[in-house]
N, C-alpha and C. Protein backbone atom coordinates (compact mmCIF):
# COMPACT_ATOMS: atom_id res chain seq x y z
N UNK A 1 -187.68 83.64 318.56
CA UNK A 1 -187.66 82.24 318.93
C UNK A 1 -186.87 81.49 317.88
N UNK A 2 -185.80 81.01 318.30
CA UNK A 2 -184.98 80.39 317.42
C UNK A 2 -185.06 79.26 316.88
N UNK A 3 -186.31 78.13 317.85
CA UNK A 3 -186.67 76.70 317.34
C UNK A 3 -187.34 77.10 316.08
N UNK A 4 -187.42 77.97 315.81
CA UNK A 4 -188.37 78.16 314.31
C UNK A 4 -187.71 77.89 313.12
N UNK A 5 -187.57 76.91 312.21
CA UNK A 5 -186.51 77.19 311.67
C UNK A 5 -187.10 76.20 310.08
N UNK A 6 -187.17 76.98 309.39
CA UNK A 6 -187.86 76.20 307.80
C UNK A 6 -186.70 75.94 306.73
N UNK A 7 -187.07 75.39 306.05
CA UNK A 7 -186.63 75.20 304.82
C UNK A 7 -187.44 75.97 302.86
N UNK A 8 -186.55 76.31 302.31
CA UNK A 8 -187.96 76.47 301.08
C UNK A 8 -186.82 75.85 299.76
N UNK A 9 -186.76 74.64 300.26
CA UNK A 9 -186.25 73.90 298.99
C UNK A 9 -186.89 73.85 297.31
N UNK A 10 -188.36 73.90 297.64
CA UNK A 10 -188.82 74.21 296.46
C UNK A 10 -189.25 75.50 295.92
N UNK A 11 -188.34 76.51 296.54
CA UNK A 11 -187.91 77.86 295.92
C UNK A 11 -187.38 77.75 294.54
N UNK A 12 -187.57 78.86 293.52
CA UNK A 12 -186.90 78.93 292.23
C UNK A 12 -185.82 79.86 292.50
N UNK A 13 -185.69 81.00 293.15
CA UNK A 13 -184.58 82.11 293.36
C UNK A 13 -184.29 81.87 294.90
N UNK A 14 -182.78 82.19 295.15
CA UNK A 14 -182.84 82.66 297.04
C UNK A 14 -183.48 83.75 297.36
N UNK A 15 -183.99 84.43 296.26
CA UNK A 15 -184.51 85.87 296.87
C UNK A 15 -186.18 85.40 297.05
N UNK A 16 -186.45 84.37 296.18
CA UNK A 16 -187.95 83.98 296.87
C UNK A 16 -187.94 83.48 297.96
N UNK A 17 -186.95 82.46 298.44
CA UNK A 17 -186.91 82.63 300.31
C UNK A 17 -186.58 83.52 300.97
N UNK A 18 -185.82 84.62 300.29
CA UNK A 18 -185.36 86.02 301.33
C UNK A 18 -186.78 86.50 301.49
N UNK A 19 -187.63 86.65 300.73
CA UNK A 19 -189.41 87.16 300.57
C UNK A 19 -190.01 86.60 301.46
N UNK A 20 -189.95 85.14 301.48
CA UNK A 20 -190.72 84.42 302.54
C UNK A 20 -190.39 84.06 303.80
N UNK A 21 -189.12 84.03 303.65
CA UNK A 21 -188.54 84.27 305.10
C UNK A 21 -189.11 85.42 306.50
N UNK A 22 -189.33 86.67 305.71
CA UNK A 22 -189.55 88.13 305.83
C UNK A 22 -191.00 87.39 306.58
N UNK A 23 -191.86 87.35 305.37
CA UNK A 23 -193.11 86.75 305.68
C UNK A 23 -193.72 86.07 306.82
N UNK A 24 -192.36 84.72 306.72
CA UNK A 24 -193.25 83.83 307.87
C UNK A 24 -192.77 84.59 309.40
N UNK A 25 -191.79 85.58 309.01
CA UNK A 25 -191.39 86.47 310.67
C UNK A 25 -192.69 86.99 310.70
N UNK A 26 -193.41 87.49 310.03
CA UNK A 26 -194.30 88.40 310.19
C UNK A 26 -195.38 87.54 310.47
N UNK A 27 -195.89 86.50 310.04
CA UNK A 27 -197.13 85.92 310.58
C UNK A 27 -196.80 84.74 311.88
N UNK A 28 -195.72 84.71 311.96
CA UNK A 28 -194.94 83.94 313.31
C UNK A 28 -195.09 85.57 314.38
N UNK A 29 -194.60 86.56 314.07
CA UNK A 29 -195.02 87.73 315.18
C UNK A 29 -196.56 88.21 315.59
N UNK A 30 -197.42 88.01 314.17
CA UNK A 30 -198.52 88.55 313.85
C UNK A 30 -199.37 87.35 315.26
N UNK A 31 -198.85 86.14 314.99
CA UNK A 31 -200.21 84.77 315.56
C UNK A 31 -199.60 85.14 317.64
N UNK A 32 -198.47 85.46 317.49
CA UNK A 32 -197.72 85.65 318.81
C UNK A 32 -198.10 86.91 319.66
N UNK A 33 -199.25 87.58 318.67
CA UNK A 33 -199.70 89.10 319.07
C UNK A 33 -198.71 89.89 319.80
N UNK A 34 -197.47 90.21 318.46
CA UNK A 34 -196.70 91.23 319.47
C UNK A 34 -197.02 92.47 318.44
N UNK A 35 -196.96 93.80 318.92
CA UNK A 35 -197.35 95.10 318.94
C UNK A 35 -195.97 95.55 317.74
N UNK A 36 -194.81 95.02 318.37
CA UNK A 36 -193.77 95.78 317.86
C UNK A 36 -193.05 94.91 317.30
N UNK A 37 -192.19 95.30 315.84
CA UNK A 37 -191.29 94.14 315.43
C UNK A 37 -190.31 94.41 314.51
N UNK A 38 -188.73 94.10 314.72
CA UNK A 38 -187.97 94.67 314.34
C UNK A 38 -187.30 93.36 312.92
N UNK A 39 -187.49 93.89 312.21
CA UNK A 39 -186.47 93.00 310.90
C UNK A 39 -185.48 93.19 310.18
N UNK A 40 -184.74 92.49 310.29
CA UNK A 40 -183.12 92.66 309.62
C UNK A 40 -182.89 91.17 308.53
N UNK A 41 -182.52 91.91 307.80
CA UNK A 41 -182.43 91.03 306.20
C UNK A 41 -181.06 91.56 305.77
N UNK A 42 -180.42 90.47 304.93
CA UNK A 42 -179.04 91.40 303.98
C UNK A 42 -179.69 90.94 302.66
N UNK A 43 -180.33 91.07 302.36
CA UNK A 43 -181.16 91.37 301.15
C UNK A 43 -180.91 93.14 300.93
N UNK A 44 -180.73 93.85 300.27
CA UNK A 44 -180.79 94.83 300.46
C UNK A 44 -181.48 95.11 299.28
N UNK A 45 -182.07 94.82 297.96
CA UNK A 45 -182.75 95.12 297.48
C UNK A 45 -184.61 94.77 298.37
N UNK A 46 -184.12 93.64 298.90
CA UNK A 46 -185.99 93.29 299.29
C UNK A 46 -185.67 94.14 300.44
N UNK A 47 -185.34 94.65 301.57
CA UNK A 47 -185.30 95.89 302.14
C UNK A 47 -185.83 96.73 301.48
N UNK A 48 -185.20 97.73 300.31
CA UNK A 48 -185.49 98.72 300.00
C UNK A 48 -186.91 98.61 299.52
N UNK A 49 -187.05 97.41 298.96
CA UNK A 49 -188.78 97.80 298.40
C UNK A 49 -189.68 97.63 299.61
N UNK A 50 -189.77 97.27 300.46
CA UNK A 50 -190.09 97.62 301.51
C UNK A 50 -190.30 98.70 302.10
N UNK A 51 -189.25 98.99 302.46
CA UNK A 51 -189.31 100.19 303.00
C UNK A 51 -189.69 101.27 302.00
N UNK A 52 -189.19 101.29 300.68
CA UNK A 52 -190.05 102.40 300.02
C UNK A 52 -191.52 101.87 299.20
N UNK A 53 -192.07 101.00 299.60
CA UNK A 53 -193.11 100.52 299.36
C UNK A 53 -193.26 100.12 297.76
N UNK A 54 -192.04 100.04 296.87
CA UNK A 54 -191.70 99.22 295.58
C UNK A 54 -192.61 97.90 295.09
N UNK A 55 -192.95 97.68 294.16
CA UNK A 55 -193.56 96.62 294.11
C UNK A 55 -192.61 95.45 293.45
N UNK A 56 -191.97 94.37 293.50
CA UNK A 56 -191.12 93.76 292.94
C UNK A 56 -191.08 93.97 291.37
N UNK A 57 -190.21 93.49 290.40
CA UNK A 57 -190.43 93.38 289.10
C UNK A 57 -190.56 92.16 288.82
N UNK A 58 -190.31 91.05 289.35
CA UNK A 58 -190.05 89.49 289.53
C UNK A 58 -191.28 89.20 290.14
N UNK A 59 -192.33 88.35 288.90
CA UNK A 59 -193.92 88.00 289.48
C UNK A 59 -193.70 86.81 290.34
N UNK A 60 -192.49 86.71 290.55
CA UNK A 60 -192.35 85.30 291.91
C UNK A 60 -192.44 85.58 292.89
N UNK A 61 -191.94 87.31 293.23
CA UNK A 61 -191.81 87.67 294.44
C UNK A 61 -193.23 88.46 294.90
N UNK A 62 -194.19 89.10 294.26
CA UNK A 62 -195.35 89.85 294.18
C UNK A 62 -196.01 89.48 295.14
N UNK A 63 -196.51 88.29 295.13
CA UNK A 63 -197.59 87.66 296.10
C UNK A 63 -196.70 87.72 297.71
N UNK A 64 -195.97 87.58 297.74
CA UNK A 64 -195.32 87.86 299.02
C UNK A 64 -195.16 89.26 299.74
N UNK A 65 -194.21 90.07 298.43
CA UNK A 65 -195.03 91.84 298.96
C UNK A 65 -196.35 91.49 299.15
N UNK A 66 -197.38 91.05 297.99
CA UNK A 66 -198.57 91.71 298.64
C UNK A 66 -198.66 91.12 300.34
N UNK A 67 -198.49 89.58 300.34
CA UNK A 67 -198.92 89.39 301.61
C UNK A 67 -198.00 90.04 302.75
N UNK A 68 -196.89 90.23 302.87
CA UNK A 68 -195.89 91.29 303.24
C UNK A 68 -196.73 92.36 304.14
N UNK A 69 -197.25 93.40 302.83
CA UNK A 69 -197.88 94.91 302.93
C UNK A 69 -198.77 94.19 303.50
N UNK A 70 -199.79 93.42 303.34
CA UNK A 70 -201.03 92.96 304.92
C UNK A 70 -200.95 92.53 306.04
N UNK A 71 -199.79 91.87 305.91
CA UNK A 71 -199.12 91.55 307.49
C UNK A 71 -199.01 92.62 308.61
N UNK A 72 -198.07 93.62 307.71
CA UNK A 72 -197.73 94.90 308.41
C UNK A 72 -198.81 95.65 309.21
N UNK A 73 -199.79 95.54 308.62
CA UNK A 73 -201.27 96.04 309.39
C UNK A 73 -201.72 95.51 310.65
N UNK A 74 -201.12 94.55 311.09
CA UNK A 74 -201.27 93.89 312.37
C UNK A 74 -200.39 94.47 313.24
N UNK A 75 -199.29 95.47 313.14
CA UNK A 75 -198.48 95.70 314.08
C UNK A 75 -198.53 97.59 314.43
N UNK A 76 -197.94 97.43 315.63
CA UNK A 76 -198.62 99.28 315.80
C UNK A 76 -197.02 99.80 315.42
N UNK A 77 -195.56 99.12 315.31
CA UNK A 77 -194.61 99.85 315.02
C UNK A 77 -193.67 98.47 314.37
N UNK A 78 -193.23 98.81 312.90
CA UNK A 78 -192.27 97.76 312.38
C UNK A 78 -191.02 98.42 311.96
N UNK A 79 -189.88 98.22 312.56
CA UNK A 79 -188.64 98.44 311.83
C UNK A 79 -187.78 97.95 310.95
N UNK A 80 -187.65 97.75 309.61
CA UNK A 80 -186.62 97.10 308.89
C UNK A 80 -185.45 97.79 308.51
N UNK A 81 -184.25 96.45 308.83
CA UNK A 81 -183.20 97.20 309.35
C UNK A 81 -182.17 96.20 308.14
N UNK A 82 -181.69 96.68 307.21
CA UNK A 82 -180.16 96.29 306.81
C UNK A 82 -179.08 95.48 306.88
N UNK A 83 -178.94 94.33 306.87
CA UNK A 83 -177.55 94.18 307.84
C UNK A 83 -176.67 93.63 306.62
N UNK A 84 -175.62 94.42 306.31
CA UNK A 84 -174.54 93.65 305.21
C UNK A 84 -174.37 92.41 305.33
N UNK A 85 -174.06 91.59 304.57
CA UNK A 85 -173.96 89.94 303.91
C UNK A 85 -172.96 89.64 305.12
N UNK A 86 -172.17 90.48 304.76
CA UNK A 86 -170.45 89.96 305.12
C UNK A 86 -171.00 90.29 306.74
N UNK A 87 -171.66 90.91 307.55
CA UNK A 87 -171.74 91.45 308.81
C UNK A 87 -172.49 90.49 309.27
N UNK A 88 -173.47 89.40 308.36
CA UNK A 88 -174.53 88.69 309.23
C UNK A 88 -174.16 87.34 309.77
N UNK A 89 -174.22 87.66 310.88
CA UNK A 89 -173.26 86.32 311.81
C UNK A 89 -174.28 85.17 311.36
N UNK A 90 -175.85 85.24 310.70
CA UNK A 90 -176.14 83.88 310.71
C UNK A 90 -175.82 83.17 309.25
N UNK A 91 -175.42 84.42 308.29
CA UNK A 91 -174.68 84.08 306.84
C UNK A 91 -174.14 82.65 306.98
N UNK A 92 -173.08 82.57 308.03
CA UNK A 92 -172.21 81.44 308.16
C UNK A 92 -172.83 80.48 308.22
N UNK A 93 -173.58 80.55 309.19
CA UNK A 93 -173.99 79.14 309.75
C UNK A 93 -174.96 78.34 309.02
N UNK A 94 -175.83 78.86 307.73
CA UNK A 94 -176.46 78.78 306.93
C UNK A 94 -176.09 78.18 305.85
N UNK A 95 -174.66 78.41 305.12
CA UNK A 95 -173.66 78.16 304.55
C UNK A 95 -173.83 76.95 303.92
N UNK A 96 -174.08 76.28 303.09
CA UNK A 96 -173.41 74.91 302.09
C UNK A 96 -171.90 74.92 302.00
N UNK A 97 -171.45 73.99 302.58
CA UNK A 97 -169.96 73.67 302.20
C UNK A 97 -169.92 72.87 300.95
């Protein structure tokens, strides 16, 4: 659903909104009771800890894995998927000129 659409201005890093971003997909899928859910980030470090179940080194980002890893328990199949910077058509539109 694309009307969804936040801001986290009072972020300290972009990678603490790449974290929470992740997040609010997951409790925006979780309240929507869907079963299955596919995520694509060009984060590719917050990918990988993910997927290999990493715990951040950055105590900004922690509380988000954790809530992250509990989210996931609500769903019977989650895919996280990759997508290069340069490949993500919504990169642009996101953009500060």
């Amino acid at each position: 659903d694309t009307s969804q659409v936040k801001t986290y201005f009072h972020h300290k890093t972009p990678t603490e909104s790449e974290w929470c971003s992740v997040l609010d997909a997951l409790k925006y899928a979780s309240k929507r009771d869907e079963g299955f859910l596919e995520v694509e980030n060009d984060n590719l470090g917050l990918v990988r800890m993910l997927i290999k179940e990493i715990e951040p080194v950055n105590p900004i980002h922690y509380p988000y894995y954790s809530s992250i890893q509990t989210q996931l328990k609500n769903f019977d199949y989650v895919a996280i998927r990759w997508i290069p910077r340069e490949m993500n058509s919504a990169h642009d539109i996101f953009r500060l000129k």
